[in-house]
C-alpha atoms as a PDB file:
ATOM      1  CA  UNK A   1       0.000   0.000   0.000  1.00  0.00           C
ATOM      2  CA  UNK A   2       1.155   3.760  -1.537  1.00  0.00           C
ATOM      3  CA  UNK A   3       1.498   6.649   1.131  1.00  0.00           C
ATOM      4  CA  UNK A   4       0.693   8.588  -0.882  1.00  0.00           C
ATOM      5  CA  UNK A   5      -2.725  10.359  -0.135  1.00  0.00           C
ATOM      6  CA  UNK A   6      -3.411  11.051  -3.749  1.00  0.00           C
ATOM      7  CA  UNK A   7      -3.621   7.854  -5.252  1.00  0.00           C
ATOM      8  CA  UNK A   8      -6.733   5.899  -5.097  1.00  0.00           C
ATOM      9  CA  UNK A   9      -7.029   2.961  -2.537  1.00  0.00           C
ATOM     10  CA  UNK A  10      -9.925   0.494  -4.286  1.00  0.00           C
ATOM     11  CA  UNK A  11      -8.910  -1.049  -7.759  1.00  0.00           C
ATOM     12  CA  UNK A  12      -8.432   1.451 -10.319  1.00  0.00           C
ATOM     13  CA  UNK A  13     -11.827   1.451 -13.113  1.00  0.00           C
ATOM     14  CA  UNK A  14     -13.178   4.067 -15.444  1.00  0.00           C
ATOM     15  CA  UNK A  15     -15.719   4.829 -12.851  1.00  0.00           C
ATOM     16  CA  UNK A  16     -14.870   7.326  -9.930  1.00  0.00           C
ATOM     17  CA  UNK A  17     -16.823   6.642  -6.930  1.00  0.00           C
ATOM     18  CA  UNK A  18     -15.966   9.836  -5.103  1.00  0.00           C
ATOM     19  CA  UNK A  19     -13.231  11.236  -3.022  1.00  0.00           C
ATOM     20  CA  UNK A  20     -10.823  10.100  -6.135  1.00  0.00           C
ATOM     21  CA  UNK A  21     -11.603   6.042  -5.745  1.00  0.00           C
ATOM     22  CA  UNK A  22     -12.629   4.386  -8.434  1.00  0.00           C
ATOM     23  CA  UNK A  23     -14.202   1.153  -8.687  1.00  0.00           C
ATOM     24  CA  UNK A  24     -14.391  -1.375 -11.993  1.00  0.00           C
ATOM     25  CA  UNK A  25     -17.453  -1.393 -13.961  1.00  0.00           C
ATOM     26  CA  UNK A  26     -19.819  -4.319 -12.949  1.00  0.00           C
ATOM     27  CA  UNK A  27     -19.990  -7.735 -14.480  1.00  0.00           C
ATOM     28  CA  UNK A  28     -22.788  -9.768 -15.152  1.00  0.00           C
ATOM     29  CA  UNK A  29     -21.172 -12.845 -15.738  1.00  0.00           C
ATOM     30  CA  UNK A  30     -21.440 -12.784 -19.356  1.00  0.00           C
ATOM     31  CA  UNK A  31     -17.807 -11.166 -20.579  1.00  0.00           C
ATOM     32  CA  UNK A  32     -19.824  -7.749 -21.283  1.00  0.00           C
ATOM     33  CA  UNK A  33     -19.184  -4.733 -19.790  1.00  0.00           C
ATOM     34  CA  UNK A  34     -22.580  -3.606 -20.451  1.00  0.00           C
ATOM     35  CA  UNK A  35     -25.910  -4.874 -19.050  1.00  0.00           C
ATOM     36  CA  UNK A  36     -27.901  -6.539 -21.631  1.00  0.00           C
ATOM     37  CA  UNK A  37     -30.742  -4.853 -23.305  1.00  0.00           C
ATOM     38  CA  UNK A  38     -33.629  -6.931 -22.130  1.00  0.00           C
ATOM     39  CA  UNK A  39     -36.893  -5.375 -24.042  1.00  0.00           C
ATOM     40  CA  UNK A  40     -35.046  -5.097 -27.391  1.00  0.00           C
ATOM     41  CA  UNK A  41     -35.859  -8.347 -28.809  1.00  0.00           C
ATOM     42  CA  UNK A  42     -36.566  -9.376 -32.102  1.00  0.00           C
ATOM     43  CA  UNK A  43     -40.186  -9.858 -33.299  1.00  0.00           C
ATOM     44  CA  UNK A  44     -41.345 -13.167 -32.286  1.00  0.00           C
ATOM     45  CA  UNK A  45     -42.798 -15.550 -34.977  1.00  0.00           C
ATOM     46  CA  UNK A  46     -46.035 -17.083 -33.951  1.00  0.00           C
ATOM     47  CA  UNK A  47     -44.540 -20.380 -34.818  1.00  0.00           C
ATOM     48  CA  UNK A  48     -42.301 -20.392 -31.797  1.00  0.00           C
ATOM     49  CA  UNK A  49     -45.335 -20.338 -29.645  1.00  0.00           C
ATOM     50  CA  UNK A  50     -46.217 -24.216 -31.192  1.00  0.00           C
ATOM     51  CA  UNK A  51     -43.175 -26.100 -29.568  1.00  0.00           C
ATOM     52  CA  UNK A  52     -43.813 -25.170 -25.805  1.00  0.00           C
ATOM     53  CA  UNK A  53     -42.305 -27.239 -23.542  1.00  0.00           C
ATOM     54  CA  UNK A  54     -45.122 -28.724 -21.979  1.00  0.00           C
ATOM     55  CA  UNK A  55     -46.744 -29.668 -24.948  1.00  0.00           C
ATOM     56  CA  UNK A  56     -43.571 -31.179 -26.155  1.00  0.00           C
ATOM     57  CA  UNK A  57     -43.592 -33.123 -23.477  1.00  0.00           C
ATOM     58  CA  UNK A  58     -47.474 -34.548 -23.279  1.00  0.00           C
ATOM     59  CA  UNK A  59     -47.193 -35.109 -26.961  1.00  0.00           C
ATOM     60  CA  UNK A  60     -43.780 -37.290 -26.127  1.00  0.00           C
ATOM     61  CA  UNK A  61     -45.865 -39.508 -23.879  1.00  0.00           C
ATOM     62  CA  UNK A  62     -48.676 -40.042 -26.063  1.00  0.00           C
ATOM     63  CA  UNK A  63     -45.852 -40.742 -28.762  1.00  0.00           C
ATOM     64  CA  UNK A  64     -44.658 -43.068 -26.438  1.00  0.00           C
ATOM     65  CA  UNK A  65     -47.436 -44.974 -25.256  1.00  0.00           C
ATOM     66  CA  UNK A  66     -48.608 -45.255 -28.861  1.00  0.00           C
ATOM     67  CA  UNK A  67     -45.793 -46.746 -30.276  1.00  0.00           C
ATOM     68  CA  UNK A  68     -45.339 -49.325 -26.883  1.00  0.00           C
ATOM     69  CA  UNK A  69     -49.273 -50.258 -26.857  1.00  0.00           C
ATOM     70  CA  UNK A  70     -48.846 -51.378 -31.095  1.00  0.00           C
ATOM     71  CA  UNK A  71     -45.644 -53.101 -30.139  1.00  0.00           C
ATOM     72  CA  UNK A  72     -47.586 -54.357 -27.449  1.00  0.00           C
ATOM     73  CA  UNK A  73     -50.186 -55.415 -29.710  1.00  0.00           C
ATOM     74  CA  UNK A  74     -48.825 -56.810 -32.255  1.00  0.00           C
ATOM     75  CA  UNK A  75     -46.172 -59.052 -30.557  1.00  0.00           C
ATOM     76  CA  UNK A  76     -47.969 -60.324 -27.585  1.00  0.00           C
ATOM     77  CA  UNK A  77     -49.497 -62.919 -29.634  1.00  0.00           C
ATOM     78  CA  UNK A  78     -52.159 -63.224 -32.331  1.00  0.00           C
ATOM     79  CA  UNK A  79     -53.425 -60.126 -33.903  1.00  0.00           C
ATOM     80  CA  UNK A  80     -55.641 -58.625 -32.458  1.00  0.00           C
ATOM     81  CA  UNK A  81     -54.432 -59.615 -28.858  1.00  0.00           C
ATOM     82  CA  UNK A  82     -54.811 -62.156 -26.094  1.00  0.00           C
ATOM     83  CA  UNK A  83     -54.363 -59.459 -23.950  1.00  0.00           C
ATOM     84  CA  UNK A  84     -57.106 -56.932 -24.629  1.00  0.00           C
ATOM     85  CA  UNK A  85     -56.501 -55.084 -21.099  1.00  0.00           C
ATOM     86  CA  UNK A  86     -52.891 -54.514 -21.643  1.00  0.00           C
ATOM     87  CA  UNK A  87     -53.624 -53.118 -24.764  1.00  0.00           C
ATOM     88  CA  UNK A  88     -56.547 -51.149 -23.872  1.00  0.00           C
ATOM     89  CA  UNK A  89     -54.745 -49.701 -20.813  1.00  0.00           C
ATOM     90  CA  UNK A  90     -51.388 -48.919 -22.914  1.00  0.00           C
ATOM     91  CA  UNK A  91     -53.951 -47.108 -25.419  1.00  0.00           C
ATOM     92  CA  UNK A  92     -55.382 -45.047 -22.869  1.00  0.00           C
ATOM     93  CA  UNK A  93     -52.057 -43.761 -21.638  1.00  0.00           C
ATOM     94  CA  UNK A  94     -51.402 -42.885 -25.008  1.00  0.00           C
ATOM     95  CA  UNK A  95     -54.452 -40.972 -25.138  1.00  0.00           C
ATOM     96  CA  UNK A  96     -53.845 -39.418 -21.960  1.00  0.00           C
ATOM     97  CA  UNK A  97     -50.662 -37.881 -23.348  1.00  0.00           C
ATOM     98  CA  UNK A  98     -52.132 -36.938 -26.720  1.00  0.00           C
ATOM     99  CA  UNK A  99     -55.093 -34.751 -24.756  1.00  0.00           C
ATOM    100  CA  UNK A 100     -53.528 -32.511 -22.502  1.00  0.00           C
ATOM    101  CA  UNK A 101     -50.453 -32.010 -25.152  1.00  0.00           C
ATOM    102  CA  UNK A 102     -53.322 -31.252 -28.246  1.00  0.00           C
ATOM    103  CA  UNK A 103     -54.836 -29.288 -25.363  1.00  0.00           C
ATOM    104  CA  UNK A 104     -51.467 -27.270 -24.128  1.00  0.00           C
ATOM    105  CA  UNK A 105     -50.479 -26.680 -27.897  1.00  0.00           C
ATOM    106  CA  UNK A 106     -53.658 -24.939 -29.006  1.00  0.00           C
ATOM    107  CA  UNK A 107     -53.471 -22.498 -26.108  1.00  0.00           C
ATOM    108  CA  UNK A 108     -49.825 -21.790 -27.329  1.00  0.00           C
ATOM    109  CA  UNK A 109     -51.039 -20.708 -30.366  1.00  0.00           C
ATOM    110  CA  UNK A 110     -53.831 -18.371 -28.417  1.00  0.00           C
ATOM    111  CA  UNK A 111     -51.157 -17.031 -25.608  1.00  0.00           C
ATOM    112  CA  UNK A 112     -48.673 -14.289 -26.192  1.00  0.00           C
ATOM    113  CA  UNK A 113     -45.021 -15.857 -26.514  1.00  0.00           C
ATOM    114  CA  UNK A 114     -43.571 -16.282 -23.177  1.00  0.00           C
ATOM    115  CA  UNK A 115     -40.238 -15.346 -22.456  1.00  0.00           C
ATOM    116  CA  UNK A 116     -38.593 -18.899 -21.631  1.00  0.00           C
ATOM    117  CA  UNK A 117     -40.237 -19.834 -25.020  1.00  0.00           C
ATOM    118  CA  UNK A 118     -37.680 -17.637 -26.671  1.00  0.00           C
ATOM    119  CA  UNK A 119     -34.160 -18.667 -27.927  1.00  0.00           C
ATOM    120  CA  UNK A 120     -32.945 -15.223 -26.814  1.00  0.00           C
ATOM    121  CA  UNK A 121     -35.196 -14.821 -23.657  1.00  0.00           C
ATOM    122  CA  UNK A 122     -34.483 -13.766 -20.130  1.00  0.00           C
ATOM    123  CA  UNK A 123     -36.051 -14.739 -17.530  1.00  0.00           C
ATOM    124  CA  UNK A 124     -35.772 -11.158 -15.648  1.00  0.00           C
ATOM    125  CA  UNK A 125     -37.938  -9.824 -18.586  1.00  0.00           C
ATOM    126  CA  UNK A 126     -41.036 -10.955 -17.514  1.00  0.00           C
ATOM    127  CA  UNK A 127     -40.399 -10.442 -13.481  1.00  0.00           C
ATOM    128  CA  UNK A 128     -43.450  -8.783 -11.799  1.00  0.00           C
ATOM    129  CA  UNK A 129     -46.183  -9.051  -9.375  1.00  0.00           C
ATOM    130  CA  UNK A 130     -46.993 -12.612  -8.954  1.00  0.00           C
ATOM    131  CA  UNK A 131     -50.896 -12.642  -8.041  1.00  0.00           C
ATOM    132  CA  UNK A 132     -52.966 -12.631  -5.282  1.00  0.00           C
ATOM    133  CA  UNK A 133     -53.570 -15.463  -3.616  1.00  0.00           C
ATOM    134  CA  UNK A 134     -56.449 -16.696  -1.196  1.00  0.00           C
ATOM    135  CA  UNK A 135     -56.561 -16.647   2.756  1.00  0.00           C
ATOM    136  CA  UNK A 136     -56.962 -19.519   4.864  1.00  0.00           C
ATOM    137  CA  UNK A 137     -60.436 -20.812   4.080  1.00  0.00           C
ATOM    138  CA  UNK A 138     -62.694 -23.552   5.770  1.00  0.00           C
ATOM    139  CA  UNK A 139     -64.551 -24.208   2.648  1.00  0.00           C
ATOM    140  CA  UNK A 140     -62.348 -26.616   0.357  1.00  0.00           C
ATOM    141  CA  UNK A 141     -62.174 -29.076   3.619  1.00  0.00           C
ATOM    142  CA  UNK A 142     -66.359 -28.795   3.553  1.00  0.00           C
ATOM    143  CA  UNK A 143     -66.992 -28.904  -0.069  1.00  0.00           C
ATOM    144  CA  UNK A 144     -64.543 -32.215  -0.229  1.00  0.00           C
ATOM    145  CA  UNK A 145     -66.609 -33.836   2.284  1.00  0.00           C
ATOM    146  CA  UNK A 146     -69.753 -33.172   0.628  1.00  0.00           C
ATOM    147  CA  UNK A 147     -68.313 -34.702  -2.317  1.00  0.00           C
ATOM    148  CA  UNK A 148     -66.819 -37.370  -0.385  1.00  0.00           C
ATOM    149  CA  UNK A 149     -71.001 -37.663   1.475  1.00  0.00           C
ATOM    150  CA  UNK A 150     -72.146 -37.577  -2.462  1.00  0.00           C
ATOM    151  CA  UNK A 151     -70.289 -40.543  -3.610  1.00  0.00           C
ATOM    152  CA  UNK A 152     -70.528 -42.743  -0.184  1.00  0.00           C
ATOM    153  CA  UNK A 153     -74.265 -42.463  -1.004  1.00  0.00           C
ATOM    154  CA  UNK A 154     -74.287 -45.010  -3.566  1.00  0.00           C
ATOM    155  CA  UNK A 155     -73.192 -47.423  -1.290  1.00  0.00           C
ATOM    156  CA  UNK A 156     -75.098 -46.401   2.374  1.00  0.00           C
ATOM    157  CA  UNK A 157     -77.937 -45.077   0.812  1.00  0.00           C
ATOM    158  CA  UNK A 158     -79.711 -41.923  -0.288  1.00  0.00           C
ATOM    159  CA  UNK A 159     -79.745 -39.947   2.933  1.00  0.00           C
ATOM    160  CA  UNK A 160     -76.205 -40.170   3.200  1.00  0.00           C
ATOM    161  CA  UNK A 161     -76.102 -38.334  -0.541  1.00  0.00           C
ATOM    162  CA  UNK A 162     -78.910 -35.296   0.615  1.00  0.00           C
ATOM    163  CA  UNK A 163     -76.090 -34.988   3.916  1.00  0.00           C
ATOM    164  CA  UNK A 164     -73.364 -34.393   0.933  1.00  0.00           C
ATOM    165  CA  UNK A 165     -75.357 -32.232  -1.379  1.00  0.00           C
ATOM    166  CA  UNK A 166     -76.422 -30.023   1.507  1.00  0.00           C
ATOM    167  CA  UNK A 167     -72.778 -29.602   2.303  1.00  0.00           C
ATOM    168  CA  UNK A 168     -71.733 -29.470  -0.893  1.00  0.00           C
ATOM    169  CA  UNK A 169     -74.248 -26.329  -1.478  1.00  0.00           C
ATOM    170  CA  UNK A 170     -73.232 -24.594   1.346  1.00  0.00           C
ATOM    171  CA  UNK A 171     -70.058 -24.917   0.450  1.00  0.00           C
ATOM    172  CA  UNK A 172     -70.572 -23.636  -2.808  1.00  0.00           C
ATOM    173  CA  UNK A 173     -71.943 -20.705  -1.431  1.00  0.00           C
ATOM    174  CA  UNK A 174     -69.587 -20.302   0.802  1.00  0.00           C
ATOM    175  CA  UNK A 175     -67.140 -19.770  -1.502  1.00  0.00           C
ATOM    176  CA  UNK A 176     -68.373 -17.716  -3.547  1.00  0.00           C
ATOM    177  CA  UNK A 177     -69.202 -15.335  -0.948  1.00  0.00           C
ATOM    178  CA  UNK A 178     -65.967 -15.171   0.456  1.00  0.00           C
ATOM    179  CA  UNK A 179     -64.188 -14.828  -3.113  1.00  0.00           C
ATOM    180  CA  UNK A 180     -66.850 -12.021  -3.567  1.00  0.00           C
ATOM    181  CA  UNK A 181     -66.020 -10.011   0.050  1.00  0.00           C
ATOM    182  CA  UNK A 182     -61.993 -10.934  -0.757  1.00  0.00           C
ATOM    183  CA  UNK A 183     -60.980 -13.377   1.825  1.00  0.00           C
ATOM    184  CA  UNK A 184     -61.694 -13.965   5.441  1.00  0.00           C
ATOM    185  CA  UNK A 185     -61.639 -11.146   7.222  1.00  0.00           C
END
């Protein structure tokens, strides 16, 4: 360390702090000097918006299932199969994936581009208020049990069913008076 009371004490940079110390520019990690310009993107084509993620992925397990339940089919023995269930359950998985991922892709096409969607994106683009989110409420536990009353009256009997639709409407209305008045309060 210098004696000198001219010379600055903190690493020498092209910014001055004050009081003659200087500091470096900051780094982002990225080998810039400069933060990066995060709303000066490209247009987006709409066609990015088909190959979301998540419908990649439900469309991958219907693929999937699809390709396993022929296999499936076809090999387990004679054509069609000895073993309809296996078949008929591999089938439905397939169609399980196919639904949600036709489902997910069609709402791509509605939705404005998000920014993970992008090649170029940034996450910190899109960073704001998150929502508002419910109190503490009674009535999910009540409605359940109504539900849970509903079905259990196919097996004890009808007046266990008018106990579960009675709970189920208060429940209902409930709700919707609390979601009206904004929470419990």
């Amino acid at each position: 360390m210098s004696d000198n009371p001219e010379e600055p004490t903190g690493p020498v940079g092209p910014r001055e702090v004050g009081g003659g110390i200087t500091s470096p520019k900051p780094s982002f990690g990225h080998g810039t000097e400069e933060m990066p310009d995060l709303g000066s993107h490209p247009p987006i084509h709409r066609k990015i918006a088909l190959f979301r993620v998540e419908s990649q992925l439900m469309l991958g397990v219907g693929v999937f299932f699809a390709v396993v339940g022929t296999v499936f089919t076809v090999f387990s023995g004679q054509f069609p199969s000895q073993q309809p269930t296996g078949a008929a359950l591999l089938m439905t998985c397939a169609i399980w994936g196919f639904l949600p991922g036709a489902f997910l892709m069609y709402w791509s096409k509605q939705s404005r581009p998000r920014q993970q969607d992008r090649p170029d994106g940034a996450y910190a683009a899109e960073t704001g208020p998150l929502g508002a989110f419910p109190d503490g409420s009674i009535w999910p536990l009540i409605l359940g049990t109504g539900a849970t009353f509903v079905v259990l009256g196919m097996v004890f009997g009808a007046w266990t069913a008018v106990v579960g639709a009675s709970m189920l409407a208060s429940a209902l209305v409930g709700v919707v008076k609390e979601a009206r008045r904004g929470g419990t309060t």
